[in-house]
Each structure stands twice: as C-alpha cells, then as structure tokens.
Protein backbone atom coordinates (compact mmCIF):
# COMPACT_ATOMS: atom_id res chain seq x y z
CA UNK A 1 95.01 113.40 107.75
CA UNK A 2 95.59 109.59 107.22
CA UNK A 3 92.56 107.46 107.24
CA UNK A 4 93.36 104.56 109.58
CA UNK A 5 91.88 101.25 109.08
CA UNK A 6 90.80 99.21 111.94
CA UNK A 7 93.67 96.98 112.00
CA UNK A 8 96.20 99.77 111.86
CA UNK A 9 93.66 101.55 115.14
CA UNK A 10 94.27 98.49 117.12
CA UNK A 11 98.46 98.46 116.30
CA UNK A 12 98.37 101.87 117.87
CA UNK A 13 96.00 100.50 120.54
CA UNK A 14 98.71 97.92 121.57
CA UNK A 15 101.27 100.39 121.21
CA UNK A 16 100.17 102.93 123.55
CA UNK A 17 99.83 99.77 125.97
CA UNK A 18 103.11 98.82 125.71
CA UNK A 19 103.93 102.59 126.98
CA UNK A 20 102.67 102.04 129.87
CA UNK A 21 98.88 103.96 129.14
CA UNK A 22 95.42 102.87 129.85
CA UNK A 23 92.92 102.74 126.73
CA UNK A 24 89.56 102.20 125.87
CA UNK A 25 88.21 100.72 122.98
CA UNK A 26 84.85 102.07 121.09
CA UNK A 27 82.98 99.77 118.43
CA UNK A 28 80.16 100.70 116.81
CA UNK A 29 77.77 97.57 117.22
CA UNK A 30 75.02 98.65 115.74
CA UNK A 31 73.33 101.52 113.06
CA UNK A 32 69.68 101.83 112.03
CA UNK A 33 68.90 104.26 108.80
CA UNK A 34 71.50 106.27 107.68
CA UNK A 35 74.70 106.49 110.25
CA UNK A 36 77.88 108.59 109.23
CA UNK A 37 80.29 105.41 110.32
CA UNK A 38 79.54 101.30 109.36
CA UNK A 39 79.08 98.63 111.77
CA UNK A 40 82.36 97.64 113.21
CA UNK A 41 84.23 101.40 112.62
CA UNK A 42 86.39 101.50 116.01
CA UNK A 43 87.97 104.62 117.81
CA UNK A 44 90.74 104.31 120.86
CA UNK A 45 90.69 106.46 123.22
CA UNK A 46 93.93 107.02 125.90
CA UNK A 47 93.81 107.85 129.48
CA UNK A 48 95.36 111.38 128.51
CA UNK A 49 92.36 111.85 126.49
CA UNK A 50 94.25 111.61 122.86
CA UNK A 51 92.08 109.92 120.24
CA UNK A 52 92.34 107.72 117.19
CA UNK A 53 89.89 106.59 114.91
CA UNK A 54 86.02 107.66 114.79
CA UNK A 55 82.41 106.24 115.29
CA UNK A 56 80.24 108.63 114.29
CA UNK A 57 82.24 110.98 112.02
CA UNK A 58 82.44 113.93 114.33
CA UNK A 59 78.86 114.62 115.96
CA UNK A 60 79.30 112.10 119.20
CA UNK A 61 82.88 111.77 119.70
CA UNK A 62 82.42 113.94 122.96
CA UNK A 63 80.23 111.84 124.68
CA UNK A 64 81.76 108.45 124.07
CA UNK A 65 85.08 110.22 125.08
CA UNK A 66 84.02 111.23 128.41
CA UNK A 67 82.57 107.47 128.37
CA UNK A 68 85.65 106.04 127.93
CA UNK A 69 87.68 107.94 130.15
CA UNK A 70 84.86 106.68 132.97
CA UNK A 71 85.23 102.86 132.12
CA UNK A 72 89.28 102.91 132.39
CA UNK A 73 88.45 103.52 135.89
CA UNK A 74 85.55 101.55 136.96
CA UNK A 75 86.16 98.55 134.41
CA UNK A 76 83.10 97.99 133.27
CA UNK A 77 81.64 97.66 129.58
CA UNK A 78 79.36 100.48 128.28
CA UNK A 79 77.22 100.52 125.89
CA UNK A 80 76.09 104.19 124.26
CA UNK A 81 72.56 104.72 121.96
CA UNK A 82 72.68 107.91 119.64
CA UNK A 83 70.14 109.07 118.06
CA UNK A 84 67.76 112.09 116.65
CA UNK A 85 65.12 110.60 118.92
CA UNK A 86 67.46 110.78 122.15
CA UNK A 87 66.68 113.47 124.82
CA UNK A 88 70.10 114.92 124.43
CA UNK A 89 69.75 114.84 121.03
CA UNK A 90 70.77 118.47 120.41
CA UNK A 91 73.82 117.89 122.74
CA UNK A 92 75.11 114.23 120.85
CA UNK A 93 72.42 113.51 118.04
CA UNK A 94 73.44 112.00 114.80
CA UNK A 95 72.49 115.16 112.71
CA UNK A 96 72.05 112.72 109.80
CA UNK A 97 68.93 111.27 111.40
CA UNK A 98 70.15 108.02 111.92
CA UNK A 99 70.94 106.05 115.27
CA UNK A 100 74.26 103.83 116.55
CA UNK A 101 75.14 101.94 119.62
CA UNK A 102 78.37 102.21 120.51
CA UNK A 103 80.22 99.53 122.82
CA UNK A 104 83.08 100.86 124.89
CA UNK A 105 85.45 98.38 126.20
CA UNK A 106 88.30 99.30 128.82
CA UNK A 107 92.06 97.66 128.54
CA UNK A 108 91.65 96.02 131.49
CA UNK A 109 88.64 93.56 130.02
CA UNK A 110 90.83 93.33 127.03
CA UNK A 111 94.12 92.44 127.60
CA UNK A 112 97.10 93.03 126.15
CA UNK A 113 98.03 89.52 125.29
CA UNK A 114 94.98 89.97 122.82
CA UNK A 115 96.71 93.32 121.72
CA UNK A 116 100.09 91.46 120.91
CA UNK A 117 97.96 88.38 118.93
CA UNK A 118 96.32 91.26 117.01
CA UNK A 119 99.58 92.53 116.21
CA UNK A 120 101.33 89.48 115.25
CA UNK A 121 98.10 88.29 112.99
CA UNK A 122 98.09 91.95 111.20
CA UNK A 123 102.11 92.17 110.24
CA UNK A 124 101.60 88.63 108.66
CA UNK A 125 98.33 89.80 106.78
CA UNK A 126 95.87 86.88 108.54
CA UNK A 127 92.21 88.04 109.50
CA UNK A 128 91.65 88.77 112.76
CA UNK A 129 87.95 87.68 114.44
CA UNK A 130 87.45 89.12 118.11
CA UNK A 131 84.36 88.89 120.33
CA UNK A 132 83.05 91.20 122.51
CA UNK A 133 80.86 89.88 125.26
CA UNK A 134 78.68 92.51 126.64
CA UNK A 135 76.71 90.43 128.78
CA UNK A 136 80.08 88.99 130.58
CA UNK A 137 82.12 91.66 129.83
CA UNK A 138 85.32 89.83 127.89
CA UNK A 139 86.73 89.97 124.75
CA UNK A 140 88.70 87.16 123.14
CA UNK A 141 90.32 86.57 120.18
CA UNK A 142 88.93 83.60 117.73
CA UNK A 143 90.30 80.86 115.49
CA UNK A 144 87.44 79.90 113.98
CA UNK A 145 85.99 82.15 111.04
CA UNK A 146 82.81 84.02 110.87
CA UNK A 147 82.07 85.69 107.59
CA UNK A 148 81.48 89.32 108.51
CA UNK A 149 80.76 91.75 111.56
CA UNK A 150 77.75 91.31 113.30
CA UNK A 151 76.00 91.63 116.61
CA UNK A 152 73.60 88.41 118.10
CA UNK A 153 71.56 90.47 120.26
CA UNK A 154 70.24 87.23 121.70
CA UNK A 155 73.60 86.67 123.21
CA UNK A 156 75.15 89.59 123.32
CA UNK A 157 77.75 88.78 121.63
CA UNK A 158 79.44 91.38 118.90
CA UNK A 159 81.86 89.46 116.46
CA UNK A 160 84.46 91.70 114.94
CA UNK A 161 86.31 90.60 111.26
CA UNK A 162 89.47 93.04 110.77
CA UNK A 163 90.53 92.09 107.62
CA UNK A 164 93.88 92.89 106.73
CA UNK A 165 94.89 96.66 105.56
CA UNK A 166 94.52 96.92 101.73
CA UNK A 167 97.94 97.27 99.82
CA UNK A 168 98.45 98.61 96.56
CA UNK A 169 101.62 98.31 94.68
CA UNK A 170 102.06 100.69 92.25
CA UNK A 171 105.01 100.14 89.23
CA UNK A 172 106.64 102.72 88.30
CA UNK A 173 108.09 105.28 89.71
CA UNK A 174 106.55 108.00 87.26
CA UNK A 175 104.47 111.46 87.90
CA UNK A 176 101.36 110.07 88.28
CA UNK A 177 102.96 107.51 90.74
CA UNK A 178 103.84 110.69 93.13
CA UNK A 179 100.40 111.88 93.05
CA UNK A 180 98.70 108.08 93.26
CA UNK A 181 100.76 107.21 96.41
CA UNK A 182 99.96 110.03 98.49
CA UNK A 183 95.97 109.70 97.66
CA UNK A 184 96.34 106.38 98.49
CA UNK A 185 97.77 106.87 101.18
CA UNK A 186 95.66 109.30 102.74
CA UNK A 187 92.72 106.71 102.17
CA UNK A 188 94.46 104.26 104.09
CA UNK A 189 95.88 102.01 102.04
CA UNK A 190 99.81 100.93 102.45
CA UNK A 191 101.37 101.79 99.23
CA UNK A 192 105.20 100.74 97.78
CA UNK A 193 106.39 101.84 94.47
CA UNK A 194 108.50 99.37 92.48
CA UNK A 195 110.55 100.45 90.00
CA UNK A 196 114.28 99.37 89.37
CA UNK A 197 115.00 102.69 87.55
CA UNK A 198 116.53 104.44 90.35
CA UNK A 199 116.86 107.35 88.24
CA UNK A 200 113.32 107.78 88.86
CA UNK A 201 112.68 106.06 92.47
CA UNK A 202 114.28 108.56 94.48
CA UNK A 203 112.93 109.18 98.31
CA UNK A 204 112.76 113.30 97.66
CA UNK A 205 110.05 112.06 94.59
CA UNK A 206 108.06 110.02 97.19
CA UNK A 207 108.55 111.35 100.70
CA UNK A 208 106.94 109.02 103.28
CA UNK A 209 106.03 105.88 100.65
CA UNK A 210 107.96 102.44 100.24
CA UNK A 211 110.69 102.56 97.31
CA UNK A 212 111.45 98.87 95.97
CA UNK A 213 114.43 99.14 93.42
CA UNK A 214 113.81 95.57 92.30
CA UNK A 215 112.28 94.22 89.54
CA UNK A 216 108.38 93.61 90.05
CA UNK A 217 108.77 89.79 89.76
CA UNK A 218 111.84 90.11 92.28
CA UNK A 219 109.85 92.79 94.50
CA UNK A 220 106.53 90.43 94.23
CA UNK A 221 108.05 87.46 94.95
CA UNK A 222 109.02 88.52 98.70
CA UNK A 223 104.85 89.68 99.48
CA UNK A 224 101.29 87.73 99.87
CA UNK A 225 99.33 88.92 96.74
CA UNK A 226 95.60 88.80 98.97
CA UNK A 227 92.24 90.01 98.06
CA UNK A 228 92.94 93.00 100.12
CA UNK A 229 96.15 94.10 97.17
CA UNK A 230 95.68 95.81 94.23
CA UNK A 231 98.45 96.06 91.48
CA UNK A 232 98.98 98.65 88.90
CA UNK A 233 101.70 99.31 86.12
CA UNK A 234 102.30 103.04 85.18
CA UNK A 235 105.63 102.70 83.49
CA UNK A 236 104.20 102.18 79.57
CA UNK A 237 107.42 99.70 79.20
CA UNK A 238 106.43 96.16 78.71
CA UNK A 239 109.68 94.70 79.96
CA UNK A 240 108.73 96.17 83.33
CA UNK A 241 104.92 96.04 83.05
CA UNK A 242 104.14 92.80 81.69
CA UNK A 243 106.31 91.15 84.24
CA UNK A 244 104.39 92.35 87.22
CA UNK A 245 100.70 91.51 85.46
CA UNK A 246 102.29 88.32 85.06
CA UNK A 247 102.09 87.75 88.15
CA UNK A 248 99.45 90.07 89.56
CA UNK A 249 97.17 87.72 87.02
CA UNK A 250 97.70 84.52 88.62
CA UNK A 251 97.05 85.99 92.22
CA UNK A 252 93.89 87.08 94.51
CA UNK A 253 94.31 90.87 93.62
CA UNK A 254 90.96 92.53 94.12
CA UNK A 255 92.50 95.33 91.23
CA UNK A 256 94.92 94.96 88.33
CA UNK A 257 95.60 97.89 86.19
CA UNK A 258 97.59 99.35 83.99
CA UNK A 259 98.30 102.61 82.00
CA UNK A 260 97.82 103.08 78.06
CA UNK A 261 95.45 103.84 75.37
CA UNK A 262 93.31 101.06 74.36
CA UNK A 263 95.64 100.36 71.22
CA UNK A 264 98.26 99.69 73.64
CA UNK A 265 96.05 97.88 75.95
CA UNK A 266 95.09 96.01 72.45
CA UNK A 267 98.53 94.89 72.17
CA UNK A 268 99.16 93.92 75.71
CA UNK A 269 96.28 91.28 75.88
CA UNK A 270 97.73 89.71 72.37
CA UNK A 271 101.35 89.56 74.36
CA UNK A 272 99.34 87.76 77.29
CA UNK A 273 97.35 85.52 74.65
CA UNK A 274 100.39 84.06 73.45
CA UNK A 275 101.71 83.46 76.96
CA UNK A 276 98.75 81.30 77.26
CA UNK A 277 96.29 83.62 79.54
CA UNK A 278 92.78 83.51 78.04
CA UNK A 279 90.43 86.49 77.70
CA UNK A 280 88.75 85.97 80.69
CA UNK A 281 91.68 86.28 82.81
CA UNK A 282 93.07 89.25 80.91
CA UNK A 283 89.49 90.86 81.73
CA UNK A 284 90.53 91.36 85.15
CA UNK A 285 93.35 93.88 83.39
CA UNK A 286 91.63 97.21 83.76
CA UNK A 287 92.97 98.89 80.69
CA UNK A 288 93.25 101.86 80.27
CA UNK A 289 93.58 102.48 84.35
CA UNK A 290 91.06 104.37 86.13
CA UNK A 291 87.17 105.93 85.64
CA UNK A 292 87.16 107.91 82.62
CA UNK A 293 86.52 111.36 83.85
CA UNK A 294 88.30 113.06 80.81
CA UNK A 295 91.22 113.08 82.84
CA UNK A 296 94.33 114.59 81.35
CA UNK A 297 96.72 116.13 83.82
CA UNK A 298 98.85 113.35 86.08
CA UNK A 299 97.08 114.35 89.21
CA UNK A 300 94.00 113.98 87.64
CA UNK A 301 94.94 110.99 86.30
CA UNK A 302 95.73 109.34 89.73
CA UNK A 303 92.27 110.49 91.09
CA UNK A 304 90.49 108.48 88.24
CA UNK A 305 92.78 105.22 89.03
CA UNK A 306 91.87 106.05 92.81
CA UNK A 307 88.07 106.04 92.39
CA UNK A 308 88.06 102.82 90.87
CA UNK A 309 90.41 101.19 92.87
CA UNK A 310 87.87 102.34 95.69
CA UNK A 311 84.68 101.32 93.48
CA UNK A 312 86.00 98.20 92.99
CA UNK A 313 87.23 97.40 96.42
CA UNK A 314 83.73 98.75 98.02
CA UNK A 315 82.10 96.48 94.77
CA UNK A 316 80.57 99.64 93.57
CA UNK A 317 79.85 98.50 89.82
CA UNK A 318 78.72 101.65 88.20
CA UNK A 319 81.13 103.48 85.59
CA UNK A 320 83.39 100.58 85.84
CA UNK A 321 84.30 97.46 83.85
C-alpha cells in the first residue's frame, strides 16, 4: 500500500469535495513519550466512512472515525486524548505507552476554497502553512512562514507546514531502476525515470512510474530541483550520468547519487574537477550509491540506495557519508 504524504492526503481531501462528499480532517496536535505517528501526521475521513491516511498507526483509528463522522454533522471541532492512562484504554490505548491529541476538523469549518489553494500551492511545489483554531473553530491558510509544526497551547492555535512531496529522479532506465521506483514509490515519494534509451524505458519495465525519454539536462530543465528532490544516476555511462550531476550539483537536492565502484567514482570527481567543481561540492556525490549492506543482487541494491535516501532525508547520520 502507498504511503501518502500529507500533501498528497489533502489533494484527495479536496477531491472527494469536489464530488460532492462531506469530510473530516484529523491532525495529530500533540504526542508525549513514544507515539506510533509524529506531530502533524493527518488522516481524512469521508461521510461514507472510507479513510485515508493515519494518526496513530492502527490502535485508535476507530474512535477518531466514529469522531469524525459525528462532527460532519454537528460542525463543531473535536479534540481526542489517547493514552495508556485513559479509562478506555483497553478499548483505544496507544499500546506503545505513549499519548496523542488528535484535532478533528469538519469540511464545513474548512472550506473548500482552502482545499483548492492547497491544491494549487502543492502542483507548483510551494509550502503550504495552515492554522487550525481550536478555540474559534477556523482554519485558514497562511502567507507568512513559520518554521515547523507546532501547537501554542496558550492560544490554541495548531500551525501546520506541508512541505512539498519528496521527488526522486532516478537516471536510467536499468534493473535496479525497476526495483528502486517501486520502493520508492511505496514510501511515498513521486518517482520519474529518465533515460533517452528507449530501448530500455519501456512502460511494461516500469508499470505505474513516470518515463522521460529526454536527456537528463533536457528532462531537468522543465522541473524545480528543491530540497525535497533527490537525484541519482544508475546508467554507469558518463555521457548520460555526468550530465544530470551537472546539474543535480548546482541545485538544492537533499540526495545526489550515483552508481559505481569507488575507482569509477575516483574518476568521476577528476571529470568534475576539471569542470571546475571543487571537492566540497563533489562531496555531496554519494559514490558508490546507497548503505553498504554487502548488497549484490539489483533488488538488493535498490534497498541500500533507499535506506539512505531515507537516512539522509530524515538526517539520520549513522552508516552514511
């Protein structure tokens, strides 16, 4: 099952508005100790009762369900406490021994003007900043930044940052490419292949995942390199490889890989030294790609290049360069 992002939660949220249903969204506000689901995780919840999303990983999903289904029809915010301590505890307690709030906010305190801003921000890959007000029950979309997701209990206020959906392009339409894509995928991220070989990007190789038969600097040229995109080169061929780096090392990628032994990664950063990139730029090259984890088959492969593209993107330093 695909791991939806926030951003991609609220897209279906405006969606399912735009069909005519009534929704409720669930934030969680606030953890203490250990909680199965961060501050900010969101779940939607549709008058038929189909879901999206999670808050808690499984163990409260019922009750915050039924509690959503209540506040499409009396319009009024909730606001849910889990907990080991809780009397129903047995019935909806976080078996992990920690505690959440959870805020659940109807359509109808919403809007779905808000929905459509949301929509328009995420397709052009802008942050999005909402606020719930749970004293005066409203939620409105901000210009001005805040810097992460937080609740003021003071004011009641919960600011939510969606950043925008992390994007990994991924050259090469090779083996390990088949197997990448569809990990990544099922992580969440959005994932297109670039290759102009179309001997080897063909849709029956990568059901489901974006095929660009352009060159990389052709293909990279039409996107916003962010901090939320990560760019990798699987082909071994330097006339296709070295073109995307190129570029992947003058933009905000959080991740910039590429396949090889060290010898050949050797030879790369002497290529990019006599472009004019110094070392420290050609230190953001993680070379050879991925955790090493002995891997040897291609699927095995990907799932090294996978864990560090997620080490690195949660800032997890251990194991990796």
């Amino acid at each position: 099952m695909q791991d939806f992002s926030d951003g991609d939660l609220l897209l279906t949220a405006s969606a399912w508005a735009s069909q005519g249903h009534n929704l409720a969204i669930a934030v969680v506000i606030k953890t203490w100790r250990s909680s199965p689901r961060k501050i900010g995780s969101i779940m939607i919840i549709r008058d038929d009762g189909l879901v999206a999303g999670s808050v808690s990983g499984g163990c409260v999903e019922g009750a915050v369900i039924d509690s959503a289904l209540a506040t499409m029809q009396d319009g009024f915010v909730k606001r849910l406490e889990f907990g080991v301590a809780d009397a129903t505890a047995w019935e909806v307690g976080l078996s992990c021994g920690g505690e959440i709030s959870v805020g659940v906010v109807p359509l109808s305190l919403i809007g779905v003007d808000i929905l459509e801003i949301v929509q328009k921000k995420y397709a052009d890959r802008y942050p999005i900043y909402l606020s719930f007000d749970l004293k005066n029950m409203s939620v409105f979309e901000k210009d001005e930044a805040f810097s992460a997701t937080s609740l003021d209990t003071e004011q009641k206020i919960f600011n939510l940052l969606i950043s925008p959906r992390p994007r990994v392009f991924i050259i090469g339409a090779v083996h390990i490419s088949q197997y990448l894509a569809s990990m990544l995928t099922g992580c969440g991220y959005a994932v297109s292949v670039i290759d102009p070989r179309t001997t080897f990007a063909k849709e029956e190789r990568f059901q489901d995942i974006e095929l660009i038969t352009l060159w990389p600097d052709e293909a990279l040229d039409k996107v916003i390199i962010d901090a939320e995109t990560a760019i990798i080169t699987l082909t071994h061929d330097p006339k296709i490889d070295d073109n995307a780096l190129d570029i992947a090392l003058n933009s905000n990628a959080f991740y910039i890989a590429a396949l090889g032994s060290k010898k050949t990664h050797e030879s790369r950063c002497v290529r990019f030294l006599k472009k004019g990139f110094d070392q420290t730029t050609l230190n953001r090259i993680h070379g050879p790609a991925g955790i090493d984890i002995g891997a040897i088959t291609p699927a095995e492969i990907a799932a090294s290049i996978l864990s560090e593209i997620i080490a690195k993107r949660r800032k997890v330093v251990k194991n990796v360069a």
